[in-house]
C-alpha atoms as a PDB file:
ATOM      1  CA  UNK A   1       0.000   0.000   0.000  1.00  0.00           C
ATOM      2  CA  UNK A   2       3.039   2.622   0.877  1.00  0.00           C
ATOM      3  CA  UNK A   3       4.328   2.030  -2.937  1.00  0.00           C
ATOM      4  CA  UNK A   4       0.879   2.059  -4.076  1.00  0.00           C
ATOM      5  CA  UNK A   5       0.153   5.300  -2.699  1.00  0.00           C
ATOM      6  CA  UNK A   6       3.891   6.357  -3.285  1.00  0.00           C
ATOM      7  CA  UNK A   7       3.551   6.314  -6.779  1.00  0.00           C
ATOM      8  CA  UNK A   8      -0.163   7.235  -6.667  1.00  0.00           C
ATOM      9  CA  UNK A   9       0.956  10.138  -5.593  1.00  0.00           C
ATOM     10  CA  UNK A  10       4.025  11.072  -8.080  1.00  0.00           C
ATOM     11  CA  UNK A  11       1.111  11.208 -11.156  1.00  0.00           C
ATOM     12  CA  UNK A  12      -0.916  14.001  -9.778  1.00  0.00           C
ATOM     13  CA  UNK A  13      -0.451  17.726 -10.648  1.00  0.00           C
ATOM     14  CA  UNK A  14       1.608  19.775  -8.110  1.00  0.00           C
ATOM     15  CA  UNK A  15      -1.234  21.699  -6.991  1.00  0.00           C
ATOM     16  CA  UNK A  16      -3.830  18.563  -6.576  1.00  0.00           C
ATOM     17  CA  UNK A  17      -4.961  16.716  -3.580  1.00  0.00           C
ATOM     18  CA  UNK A  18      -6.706  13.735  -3.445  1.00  0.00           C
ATOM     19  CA  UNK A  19      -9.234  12.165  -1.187  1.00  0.00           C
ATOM     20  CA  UNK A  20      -8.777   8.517  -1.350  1.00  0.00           C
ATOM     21  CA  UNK A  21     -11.932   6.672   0.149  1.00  0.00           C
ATOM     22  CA  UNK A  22     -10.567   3.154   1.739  1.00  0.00           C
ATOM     23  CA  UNK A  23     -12.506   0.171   2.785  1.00  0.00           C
ATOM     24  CA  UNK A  24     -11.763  -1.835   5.796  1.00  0.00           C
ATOM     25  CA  UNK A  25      -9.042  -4.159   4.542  1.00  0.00           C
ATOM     26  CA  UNK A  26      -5.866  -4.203   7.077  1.00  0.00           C
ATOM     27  CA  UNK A  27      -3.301  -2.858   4.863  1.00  0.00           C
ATOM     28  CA  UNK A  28      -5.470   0.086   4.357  1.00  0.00           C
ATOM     29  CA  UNK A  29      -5.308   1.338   7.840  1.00  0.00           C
ATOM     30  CA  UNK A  30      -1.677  -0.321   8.861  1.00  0.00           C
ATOM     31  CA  UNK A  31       0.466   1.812  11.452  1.00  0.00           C
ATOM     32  CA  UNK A  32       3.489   2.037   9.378  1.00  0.00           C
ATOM     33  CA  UNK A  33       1.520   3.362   6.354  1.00  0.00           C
ATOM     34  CA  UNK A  34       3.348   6.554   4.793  1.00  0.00           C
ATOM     35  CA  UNK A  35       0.444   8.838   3.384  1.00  0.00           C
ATOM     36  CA  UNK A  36       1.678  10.992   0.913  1.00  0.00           C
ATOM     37  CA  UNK A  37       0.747  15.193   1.655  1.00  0.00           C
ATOM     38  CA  UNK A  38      -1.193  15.405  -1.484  1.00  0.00           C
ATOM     39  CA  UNK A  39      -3.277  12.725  -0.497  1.00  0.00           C
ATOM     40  CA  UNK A  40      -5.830  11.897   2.066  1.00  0.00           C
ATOM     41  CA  UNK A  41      -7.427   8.931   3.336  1.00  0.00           C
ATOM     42  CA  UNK A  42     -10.921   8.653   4.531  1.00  0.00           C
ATOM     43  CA  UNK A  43     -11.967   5.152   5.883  1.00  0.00           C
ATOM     44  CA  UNK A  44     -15.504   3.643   5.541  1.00  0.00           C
ATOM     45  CA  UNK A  45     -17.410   2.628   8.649  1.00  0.00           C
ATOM     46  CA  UNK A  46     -17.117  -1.120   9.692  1.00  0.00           C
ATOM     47  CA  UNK A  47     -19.461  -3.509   7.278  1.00  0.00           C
ATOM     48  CA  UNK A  48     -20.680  -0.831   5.060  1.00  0.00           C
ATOM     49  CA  UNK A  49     -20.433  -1.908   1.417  1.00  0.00           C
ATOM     50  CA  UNK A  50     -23.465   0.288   0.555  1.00  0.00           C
ATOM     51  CA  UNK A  51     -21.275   2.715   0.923  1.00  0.00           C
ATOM     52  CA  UNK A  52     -18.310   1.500  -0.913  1.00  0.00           C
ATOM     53  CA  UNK A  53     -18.185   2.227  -4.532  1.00  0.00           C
ATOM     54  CA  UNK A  54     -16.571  -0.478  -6.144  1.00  0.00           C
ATOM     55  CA  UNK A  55     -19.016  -3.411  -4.897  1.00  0.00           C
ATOM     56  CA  UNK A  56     -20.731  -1.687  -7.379  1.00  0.00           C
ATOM     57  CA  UNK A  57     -18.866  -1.941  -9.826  1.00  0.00           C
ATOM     58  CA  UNK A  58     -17.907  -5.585  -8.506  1.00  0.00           C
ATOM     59  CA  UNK A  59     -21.572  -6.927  -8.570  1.00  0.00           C
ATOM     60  CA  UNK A  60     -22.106  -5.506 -12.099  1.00  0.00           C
ATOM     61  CA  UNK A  61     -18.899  -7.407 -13.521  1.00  0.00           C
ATOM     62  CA  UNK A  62     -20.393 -10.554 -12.053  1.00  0.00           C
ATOM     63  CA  UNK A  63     -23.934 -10.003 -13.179  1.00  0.00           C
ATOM     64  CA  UNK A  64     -22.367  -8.810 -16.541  1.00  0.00           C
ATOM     65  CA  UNK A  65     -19.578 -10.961 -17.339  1.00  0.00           C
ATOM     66  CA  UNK A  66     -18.471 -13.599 -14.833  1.00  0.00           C
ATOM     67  CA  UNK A  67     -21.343 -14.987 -13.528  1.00  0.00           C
ATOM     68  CA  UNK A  68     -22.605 -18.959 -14.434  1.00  0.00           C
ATOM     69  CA  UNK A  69     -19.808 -19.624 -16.638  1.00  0.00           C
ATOM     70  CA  UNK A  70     -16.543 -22.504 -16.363  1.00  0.00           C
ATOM     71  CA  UNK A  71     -13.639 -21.832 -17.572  1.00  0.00           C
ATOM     72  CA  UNK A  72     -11.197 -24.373 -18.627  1.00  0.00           C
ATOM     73  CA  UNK A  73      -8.266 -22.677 -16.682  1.00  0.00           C
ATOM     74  CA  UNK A  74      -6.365 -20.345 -14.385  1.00  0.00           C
ATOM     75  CA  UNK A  75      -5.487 -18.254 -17.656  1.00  0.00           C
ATOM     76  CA  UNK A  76      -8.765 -18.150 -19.318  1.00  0.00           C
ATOM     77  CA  UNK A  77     -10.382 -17.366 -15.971  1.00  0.00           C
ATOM     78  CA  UNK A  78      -7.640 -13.634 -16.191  1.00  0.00           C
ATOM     79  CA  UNK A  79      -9.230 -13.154 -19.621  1.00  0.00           C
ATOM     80  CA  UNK A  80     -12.481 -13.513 -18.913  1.00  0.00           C
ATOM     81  CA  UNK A  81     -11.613 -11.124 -16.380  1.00  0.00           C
ATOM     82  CA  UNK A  82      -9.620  -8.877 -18.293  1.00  0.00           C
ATOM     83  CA  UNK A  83     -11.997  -8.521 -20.860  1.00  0.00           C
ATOM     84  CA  UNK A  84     -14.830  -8.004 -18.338  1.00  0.00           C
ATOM     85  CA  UNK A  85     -12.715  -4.783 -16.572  1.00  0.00           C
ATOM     86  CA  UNK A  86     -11.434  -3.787 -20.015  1.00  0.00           C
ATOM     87  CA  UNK A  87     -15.106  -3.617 -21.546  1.00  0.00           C
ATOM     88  CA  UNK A  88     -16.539  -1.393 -17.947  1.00  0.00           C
ATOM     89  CA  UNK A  89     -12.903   0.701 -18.766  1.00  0.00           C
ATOM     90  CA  UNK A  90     -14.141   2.150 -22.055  1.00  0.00           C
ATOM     91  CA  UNK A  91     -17.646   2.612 -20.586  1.00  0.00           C
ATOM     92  CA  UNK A  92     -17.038   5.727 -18.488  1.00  0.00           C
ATOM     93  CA  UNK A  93     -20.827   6.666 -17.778  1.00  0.00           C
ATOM     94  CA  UNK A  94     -21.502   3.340 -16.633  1.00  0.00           C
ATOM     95  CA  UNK A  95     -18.631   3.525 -14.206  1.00  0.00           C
ATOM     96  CA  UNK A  96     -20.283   6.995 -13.255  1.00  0.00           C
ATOM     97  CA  UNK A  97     -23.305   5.524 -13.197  1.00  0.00           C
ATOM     98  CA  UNK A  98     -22.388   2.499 -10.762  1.00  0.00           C
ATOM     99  CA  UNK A  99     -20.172   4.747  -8.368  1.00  0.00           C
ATOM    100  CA  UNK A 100     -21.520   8.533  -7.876  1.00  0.00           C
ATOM    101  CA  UNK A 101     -22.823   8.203  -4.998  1.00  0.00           C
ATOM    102  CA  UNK A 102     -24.623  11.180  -3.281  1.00  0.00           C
ATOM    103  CA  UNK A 103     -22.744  11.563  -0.659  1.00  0.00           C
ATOM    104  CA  UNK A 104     -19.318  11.455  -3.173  1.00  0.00           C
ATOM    105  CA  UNK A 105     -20.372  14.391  -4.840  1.00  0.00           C
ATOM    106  CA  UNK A 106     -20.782  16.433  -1.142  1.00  0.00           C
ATOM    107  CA  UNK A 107     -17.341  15.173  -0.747  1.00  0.00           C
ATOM    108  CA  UNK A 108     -16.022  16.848  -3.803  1.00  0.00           C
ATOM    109  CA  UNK A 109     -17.702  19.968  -3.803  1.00  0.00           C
END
């Protein structure tokens, strides 16, 4: 996460800051993590995936893509997975669509 956010960091403008919205997962909230000054974190509430954007965008790749099918292997499973993320990628609305939240835009403005 410290080289994630590391190198997060080195792509945005000078004068940007970023709020980065984190679920629960341990690495997010470890002691030793170095947080960048042109970043900050904000943590989601215990067990609150209505909140969290991306099962969103999770549930809609299953529904969409990955859901009641076998594939023959570990590689074709990446593919199918691939081309799944690849295909929400060039579909910017629906990523919009999946992830505004209300309470992202109060956030932001």
């Amino acid at each position: 996460m410290n080289l994630f956010l590391a190198e997060f960091a080195k792509t945005l403008a000078p004068d940007d800051h970023v709020v980065m919205v984190l679920d629960g997962a341990g690495w997010h909230g470890a002691a030793a993590l170095a947080v960048p000054d042109n970043i900050t974190l904000v943590p989601l509430p215990p067990y609150s995936p209505e909140c969290n954007p991306v099962e969103r965008i999770w549930l809609y790749l299953r529904e969409r893509f990955l859901s009641i099918q076998v594939w023959p292997d570990q590689n074709a499973i990446i593919d199918a997975c691939c081309d799944a993320w690849n295909a929400l990628a060039a579909d910017a609305q629906r990523i919009v669509s999946l992830a505004f939240y209300p309470w992202i835009e109060k956030v932001i403005s």
